[in-house]
Protein backbone atom coordinates (compact mmCIF):
# COMPACT_ATOMS: atom_id res chain seq x y z
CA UNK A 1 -63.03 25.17 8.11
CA UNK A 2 -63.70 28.81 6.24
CA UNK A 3 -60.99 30.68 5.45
CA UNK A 4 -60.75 34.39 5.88
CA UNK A 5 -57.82 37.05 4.59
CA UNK A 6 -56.00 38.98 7.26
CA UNK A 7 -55.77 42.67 5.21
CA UNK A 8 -54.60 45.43 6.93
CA UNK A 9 -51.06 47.53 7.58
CA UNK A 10 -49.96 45.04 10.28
CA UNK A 11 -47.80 43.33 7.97
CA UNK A 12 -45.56 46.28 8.84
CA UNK A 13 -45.08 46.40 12.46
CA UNK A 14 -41.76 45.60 13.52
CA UNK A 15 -43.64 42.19 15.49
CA UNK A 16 -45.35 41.89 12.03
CA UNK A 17 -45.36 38.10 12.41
CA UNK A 18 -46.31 37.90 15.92
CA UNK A 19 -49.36 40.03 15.19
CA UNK A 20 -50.26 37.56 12.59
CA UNK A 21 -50.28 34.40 14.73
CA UNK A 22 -52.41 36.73 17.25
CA UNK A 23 -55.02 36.92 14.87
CA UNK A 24 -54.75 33.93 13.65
CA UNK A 25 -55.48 32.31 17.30
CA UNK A 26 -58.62 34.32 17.52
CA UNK A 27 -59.56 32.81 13.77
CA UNK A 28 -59.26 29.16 15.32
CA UNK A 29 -61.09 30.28 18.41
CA UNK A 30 -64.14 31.45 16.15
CA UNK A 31 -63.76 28.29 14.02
CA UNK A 32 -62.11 29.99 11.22
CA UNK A 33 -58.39 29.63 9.62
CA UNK A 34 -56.90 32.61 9.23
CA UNK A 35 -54.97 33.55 5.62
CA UNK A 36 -51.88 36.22 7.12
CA UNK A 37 -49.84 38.05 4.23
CA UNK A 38 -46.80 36.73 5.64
CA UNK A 39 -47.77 33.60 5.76
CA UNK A 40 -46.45 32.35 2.18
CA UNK A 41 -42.71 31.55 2.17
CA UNK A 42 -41.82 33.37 -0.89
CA UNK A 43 -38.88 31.26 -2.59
CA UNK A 44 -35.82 33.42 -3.82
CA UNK A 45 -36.83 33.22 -7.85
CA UNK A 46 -34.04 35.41 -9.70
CA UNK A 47 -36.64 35.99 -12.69
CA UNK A 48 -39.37 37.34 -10.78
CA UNK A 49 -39.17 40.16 -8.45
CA UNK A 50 -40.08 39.95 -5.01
CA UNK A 51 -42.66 43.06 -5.15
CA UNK A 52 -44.22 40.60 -7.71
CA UNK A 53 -44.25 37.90 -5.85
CA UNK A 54 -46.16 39.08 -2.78
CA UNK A 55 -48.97 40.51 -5.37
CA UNK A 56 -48.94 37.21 -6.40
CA UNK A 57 -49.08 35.20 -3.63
CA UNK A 58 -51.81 37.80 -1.12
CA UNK A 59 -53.92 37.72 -4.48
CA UNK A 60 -53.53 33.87 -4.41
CA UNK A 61 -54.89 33.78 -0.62
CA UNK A 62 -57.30 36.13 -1.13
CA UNK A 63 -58.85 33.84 -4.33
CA UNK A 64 -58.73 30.84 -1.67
CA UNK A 65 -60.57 32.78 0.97
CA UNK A 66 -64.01 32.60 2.01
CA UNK A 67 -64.02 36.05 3.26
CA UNK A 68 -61.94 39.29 4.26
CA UNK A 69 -61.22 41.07 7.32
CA UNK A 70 -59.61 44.29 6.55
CA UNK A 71 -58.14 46.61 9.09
CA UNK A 72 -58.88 50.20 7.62
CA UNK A 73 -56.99 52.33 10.33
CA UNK A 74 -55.13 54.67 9.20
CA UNK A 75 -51.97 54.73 8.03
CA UNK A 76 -49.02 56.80 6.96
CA UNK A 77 -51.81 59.40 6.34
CA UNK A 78 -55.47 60.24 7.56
CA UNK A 79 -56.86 57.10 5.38
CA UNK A 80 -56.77 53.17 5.30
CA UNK A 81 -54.08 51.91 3.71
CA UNK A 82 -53.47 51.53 0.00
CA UNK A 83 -53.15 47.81 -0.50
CA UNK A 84 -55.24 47.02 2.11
CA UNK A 85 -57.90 48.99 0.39
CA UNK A 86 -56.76 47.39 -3.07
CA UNK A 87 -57.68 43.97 -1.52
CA UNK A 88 -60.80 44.80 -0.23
CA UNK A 89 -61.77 45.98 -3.61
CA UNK A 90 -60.45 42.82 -5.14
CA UNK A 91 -62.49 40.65 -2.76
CA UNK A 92 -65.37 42.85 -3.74
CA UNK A 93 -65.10 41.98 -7.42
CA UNK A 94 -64.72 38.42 -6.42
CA UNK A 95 -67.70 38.02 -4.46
CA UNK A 96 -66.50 37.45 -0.97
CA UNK A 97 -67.65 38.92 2.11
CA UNK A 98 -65.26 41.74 3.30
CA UNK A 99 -65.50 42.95 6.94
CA UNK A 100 -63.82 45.93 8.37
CA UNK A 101 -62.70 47.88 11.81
CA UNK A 102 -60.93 50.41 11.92
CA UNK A 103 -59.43 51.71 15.41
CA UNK A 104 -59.88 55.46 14.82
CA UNK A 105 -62.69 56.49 15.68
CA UNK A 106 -62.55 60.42 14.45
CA UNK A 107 -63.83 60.80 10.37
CA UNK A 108 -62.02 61.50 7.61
CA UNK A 109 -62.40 64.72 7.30
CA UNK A 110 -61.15 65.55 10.72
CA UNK A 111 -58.49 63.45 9.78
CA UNK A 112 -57.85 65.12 6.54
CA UNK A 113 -58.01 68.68 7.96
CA UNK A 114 -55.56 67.50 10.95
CA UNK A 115 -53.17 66.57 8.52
CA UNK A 116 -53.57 68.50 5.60
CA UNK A 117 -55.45 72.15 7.09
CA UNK A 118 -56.23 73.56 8.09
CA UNK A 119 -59.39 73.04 5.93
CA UNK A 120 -61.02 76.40 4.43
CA UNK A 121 -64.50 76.34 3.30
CA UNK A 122 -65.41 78.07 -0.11
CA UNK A 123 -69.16 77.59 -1.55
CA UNK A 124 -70.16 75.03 0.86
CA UNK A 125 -67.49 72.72 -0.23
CA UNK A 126 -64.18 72.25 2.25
CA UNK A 127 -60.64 72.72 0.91
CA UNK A 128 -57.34 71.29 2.17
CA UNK A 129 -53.95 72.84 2.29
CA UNK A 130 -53.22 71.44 -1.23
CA UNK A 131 -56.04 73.07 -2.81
CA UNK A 132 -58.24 69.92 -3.32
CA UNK A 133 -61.29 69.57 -2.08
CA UNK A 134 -62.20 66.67 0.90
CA UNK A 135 -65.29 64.71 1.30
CA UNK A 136 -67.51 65.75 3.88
CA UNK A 137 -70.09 62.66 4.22
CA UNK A 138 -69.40 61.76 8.05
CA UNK A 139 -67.75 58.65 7.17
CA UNK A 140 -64.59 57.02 8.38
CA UNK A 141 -62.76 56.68 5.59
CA UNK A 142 -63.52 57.45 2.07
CA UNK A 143 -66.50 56.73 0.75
CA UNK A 144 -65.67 54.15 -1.78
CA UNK A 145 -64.35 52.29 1.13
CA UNK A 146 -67.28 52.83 3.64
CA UNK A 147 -70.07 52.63 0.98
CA UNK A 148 -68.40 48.95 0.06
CA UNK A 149 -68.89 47.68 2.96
CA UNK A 150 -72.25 49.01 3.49
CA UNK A 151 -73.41 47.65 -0.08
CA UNK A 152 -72.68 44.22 1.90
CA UNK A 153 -74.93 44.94 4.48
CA UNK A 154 -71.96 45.71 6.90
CA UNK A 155 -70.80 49.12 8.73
CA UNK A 156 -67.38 49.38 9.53
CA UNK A 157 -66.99 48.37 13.26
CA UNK A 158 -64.89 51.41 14.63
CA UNK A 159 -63.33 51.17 17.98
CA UNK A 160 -60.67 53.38 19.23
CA UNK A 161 -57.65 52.59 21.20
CA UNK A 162 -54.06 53.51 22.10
CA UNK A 163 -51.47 51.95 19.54
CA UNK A 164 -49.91 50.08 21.86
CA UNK A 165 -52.29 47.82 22.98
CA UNK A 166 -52.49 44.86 21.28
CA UNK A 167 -55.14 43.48 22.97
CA UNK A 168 -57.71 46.34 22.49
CA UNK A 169 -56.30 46.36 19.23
CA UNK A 170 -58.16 43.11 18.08
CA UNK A 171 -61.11 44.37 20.21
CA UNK A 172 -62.81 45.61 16.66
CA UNK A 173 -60.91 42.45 14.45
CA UNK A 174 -62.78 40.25 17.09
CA UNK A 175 -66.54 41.75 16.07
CA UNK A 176 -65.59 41.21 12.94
CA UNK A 177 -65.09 37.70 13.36
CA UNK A 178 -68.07 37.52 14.68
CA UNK A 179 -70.08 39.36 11.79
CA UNK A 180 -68.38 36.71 10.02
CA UNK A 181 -69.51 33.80 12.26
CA UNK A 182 -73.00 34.88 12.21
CA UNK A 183 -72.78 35.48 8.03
CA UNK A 184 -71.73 31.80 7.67
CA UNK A 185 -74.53 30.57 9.95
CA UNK A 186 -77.23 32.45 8.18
């Protein structure tokens, strides 16, 4: 059975684990075995810290992974979030397959300028708050992200729902499973 690595911020919801074992059944049901973050049971080691030991262990499951699923909503900010983004890049370098959903369906820019505008435009470029100037390429997230996936032959499958609903929630996680399905097949 292939193996595929659950990235994405849910590994911070306060039913963090019971979000994981929802995926996880919708792996099985597509014939795959899910790899969650919080899977590992991370022994109490008093010469390693436990920051390292995560990095450790989600670079471990992403080595012993056949592919990625990464959710790239955002979070804490209008773009994916940063580890989740590290590991797609890291699956990247390794080879493997990464597929992605994100369940916001408004770009980045519009998420950019509703969180850091309001946006003014100066020479045909666009300008945040902060003085630094935003992307304007249409995309979901930025482009490193999106044109990563693309390079695979993938877009990012972009559905958008209310937060909390969990099922609609794994309504874009579910293509993705099967993209990956149908990539195995092939």
């Amino acid at each position: 059975m292939r193996a595929i690595y659950l990235a994405g911020p849910e590994v911070f919801l306060s039913d963090a684990v019971e979000a994981g074992r929802a995926k996880a059944m919708l792996c099985e049901q597509h014939g795959f075995r899910g790899l969650y973050p919080l899977d590992a049971e991370l022994e109490s080691k008093a010469d390693v810290r436990l920051s390292a030991r995560i990095f450790q262990s989600n670079v471990g499951l992403i080595r012993a992974c056949d592919a990625v699923i990464a959710n790239l909503t955002p979070f804490r900010g209008p773009s994916a979030d940063a580890g989740t983004v590290f590991e797609v890049g890291f699956a990247l370098a390794l080879g493997k397959p990464v597929f992605a959903y994100t369940n916001h369906h408004a770009p980045y820019l519009l998420r950019v300028d509703e969180s850091h505008g309001p946006l003014i435009e100066r020479n045909g470029q666009r300008f945040a708050r902060d003085g630094m100037s935003v992307e304007d390429f249409g995309l979901r997230d930025n482009l490193m992200i999106e044109e990563a996936i693309r390079a695979q032959g993938w877009e990012i499958v972009t559905r958008d729902v209310e937060a909390d609903r969990r099922q609609k929630e794994l309504a874009g996680f579910e293509l993705c499973l099967r993209q990956a399905a149908a990539y195995f097949q092939g």
